[in-house]
N, C-alpha and C. Protein backbone atom coordinates (compact mmCIF):
# COMPACT_ATOMS: atom_id res chain seq x y z
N UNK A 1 -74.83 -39.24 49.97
CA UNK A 1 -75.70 -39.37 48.82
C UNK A 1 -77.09 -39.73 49.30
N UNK A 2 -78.07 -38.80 48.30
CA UNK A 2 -79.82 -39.12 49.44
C UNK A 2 -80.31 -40.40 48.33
N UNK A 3 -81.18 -41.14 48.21
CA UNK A 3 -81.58 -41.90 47.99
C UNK A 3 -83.23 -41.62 48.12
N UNK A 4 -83.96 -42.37 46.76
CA UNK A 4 -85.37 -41.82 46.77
C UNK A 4 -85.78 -42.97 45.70
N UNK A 5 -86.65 -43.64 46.13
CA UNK A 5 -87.25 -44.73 45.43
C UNK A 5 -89.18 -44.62 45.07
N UNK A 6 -89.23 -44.75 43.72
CA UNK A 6 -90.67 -44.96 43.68
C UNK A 6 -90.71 -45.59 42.43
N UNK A 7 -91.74 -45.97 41.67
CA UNK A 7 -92.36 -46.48 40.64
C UNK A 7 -92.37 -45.53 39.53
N UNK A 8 -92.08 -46.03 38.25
CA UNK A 8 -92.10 -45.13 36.98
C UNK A 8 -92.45 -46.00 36.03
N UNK A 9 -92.10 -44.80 34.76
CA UNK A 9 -91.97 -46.05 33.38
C UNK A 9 -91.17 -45.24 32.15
N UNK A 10 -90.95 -46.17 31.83
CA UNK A 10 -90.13 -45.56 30.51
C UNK A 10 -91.13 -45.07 29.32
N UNK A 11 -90.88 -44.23 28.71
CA UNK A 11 -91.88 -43.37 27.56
C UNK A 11 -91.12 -42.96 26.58
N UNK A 12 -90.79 -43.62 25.55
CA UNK A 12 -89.94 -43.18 24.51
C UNK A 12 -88.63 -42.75 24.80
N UNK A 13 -87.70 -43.58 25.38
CA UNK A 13 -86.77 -43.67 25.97
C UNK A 13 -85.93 -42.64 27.42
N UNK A 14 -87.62 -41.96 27.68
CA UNK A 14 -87.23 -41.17 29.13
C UNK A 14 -87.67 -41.63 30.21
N UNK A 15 -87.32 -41.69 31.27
CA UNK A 15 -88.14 -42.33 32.91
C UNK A 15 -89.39 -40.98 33.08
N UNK A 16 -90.05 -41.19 33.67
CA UNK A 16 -90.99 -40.49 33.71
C UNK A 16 -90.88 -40.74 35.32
N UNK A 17 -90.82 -38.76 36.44
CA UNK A 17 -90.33 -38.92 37.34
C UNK A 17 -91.86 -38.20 38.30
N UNK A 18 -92.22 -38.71 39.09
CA UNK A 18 -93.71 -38.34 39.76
C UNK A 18 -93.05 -36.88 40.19
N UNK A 19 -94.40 -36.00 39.89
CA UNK A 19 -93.93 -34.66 40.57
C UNK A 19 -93.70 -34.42 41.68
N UNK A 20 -93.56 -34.96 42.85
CA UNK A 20 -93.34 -35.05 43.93
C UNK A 20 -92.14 -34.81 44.28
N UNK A 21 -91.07 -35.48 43.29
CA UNK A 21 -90.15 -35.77 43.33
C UNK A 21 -89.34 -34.71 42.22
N UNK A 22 -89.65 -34.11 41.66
CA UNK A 22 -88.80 -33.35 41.14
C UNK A 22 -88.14 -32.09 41.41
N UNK A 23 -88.50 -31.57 42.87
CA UNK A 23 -88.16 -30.33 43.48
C UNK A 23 -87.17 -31.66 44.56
N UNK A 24 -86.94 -32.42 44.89
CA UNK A 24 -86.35 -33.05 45.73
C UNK A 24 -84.98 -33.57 44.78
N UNK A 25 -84.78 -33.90 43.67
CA UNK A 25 -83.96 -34.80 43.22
C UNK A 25 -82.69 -33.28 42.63
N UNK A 26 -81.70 -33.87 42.73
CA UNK A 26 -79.90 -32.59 42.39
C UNK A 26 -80.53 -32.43 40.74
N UNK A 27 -79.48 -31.57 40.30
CA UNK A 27 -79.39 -31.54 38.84
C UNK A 27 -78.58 -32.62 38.32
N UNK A 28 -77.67 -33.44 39.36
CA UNK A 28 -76.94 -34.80 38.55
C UNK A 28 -77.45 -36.01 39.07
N UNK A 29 -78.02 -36.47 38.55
CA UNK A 29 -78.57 -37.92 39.45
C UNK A 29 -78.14 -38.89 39.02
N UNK A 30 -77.95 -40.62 39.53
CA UNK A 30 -77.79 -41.86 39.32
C UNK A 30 -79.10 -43.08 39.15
N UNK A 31 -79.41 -43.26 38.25
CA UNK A 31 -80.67 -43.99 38.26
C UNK A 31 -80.07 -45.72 38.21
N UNK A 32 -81.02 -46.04 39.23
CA UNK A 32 -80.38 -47.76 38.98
C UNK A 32 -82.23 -48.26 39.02
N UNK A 33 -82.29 -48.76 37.74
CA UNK A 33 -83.56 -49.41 37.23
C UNK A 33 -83.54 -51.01 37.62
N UNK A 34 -84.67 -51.17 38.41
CA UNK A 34 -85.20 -52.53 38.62
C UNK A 34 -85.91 -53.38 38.03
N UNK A 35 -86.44 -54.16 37.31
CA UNK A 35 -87.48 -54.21 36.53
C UNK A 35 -88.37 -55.07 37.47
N UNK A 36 -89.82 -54.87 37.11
CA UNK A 36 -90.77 -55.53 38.26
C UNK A 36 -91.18 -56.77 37.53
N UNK A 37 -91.01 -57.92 37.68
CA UNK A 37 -91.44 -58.93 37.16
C UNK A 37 -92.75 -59.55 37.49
N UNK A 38 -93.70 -59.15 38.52
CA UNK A 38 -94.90 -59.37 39.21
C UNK A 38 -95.59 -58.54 38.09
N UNK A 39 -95.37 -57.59 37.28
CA UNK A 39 -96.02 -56.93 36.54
C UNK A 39 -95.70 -57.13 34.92
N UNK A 40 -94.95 -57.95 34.78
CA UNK A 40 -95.13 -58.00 33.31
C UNK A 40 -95.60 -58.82 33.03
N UNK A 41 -96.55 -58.45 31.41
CA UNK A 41 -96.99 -59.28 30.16
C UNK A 41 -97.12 -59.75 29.64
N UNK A 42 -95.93 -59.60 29.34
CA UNK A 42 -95.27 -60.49 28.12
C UNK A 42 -94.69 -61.99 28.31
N UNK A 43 -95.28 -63.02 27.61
CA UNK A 43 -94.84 -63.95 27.61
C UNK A 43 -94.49 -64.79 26.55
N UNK A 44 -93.24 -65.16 26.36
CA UNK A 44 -92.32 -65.40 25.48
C UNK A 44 -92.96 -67.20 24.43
N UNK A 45 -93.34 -66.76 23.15
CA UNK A 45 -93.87 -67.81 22.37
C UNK A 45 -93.06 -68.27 21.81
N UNK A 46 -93.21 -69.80 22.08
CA UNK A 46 -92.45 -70.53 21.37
C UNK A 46 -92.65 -71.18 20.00
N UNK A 47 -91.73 -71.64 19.27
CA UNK A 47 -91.86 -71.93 18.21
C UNK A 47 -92.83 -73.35 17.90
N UNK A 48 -93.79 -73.24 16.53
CA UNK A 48 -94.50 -74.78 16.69
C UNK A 48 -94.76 -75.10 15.33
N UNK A 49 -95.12 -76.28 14.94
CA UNK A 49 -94.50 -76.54 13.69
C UNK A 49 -95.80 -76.21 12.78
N UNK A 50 -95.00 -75.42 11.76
CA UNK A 50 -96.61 -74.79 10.92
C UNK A 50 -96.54 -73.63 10.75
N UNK A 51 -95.52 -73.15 12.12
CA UNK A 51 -95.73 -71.18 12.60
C UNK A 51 -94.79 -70.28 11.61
N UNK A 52 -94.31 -70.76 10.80
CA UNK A 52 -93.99 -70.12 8.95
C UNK A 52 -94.65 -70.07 8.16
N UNK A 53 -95.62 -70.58 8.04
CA UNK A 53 -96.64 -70.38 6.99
C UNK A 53 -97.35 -69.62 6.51
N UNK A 54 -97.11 -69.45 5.02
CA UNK A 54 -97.15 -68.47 4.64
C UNK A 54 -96.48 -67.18 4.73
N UNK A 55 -95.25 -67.23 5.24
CA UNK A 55 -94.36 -66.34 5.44
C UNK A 55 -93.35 -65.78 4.16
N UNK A 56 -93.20 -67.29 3.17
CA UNK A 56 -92.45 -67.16 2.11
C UNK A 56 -93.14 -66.89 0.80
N UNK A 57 -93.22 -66.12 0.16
CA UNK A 57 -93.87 -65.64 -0.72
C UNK A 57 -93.86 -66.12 -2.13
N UNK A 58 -92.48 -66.18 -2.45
CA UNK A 58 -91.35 -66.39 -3.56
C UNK A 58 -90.64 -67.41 -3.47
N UNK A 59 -90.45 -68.61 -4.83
CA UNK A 59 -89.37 -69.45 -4.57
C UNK A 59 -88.95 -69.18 -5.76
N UNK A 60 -88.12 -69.71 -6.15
CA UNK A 60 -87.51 -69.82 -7.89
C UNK A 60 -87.97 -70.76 -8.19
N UNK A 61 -88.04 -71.21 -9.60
CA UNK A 61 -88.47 -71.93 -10.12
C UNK A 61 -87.69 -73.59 -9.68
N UNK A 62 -86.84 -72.97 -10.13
CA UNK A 62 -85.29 -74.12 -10.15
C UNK A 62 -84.97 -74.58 -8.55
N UNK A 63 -85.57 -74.33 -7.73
CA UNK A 63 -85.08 -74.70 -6.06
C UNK A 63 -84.84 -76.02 -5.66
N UNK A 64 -85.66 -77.57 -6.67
CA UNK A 64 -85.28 -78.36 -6.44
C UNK A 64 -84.69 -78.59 -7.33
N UNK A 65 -83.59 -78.51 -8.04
CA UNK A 65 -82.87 -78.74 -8.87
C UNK A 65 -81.32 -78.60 -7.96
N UNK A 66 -80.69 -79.76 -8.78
CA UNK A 66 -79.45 -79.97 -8.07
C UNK A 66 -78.21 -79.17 -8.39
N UNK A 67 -77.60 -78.71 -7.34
CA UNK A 67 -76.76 -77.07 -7.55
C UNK A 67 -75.16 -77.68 -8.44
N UNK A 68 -75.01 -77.04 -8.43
CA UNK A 68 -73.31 -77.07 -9.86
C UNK A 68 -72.30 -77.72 -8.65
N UNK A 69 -72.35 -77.23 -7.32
CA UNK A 69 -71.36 -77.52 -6.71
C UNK A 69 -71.09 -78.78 -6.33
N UNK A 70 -72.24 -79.57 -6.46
CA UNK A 70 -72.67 -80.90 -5.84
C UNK A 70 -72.72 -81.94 -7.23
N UNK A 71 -72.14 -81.48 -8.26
CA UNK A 71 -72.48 -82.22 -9.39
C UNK A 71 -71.41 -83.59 -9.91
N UNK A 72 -70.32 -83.22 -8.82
CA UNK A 72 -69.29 -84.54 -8.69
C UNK A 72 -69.80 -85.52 -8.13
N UNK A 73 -70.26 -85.07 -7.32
CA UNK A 73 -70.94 -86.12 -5.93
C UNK A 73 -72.28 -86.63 -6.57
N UNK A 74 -72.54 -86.21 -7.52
CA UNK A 74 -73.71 -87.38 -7.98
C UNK A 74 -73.52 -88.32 -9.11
């Protein structure tokens, strides 16, 4: 089995393969994806207090009002 490594990216769910490489690679291939972590972006935000606001649009009227199920217990 030949083996051939370079850099790509995904594009709407296809690898995108340098032309170099496409007269070299079979008609059945095995792709094992690495992901490069020296190159990513994205960095993951955490939650902070406040960061809902204004998210809820709608309440009912009745929301603090005490529910039927709980009406023994008071």
């Amino acid at each position: 089995m030949q083996s051939i490594e370079f850099n790509s990216y995904v594009k709407n769910g296809t690898i995108a393969i340098p032309e170099d490489f496409i007269s070299v690679i079979p008609n059945e291939i095995y792709v094992i994806v690495k992901p490069m972590h020296e190159q990513s972006n994205t960095t993951k935000k955490h939650p902070y207090a406040g960061c809902m606001k204004g998210t809820f649009t709608y309440m009912s009227d009745d929301f603090n009002e005490p529910l039927e199920e709980f009406k023994e217990y008071m």
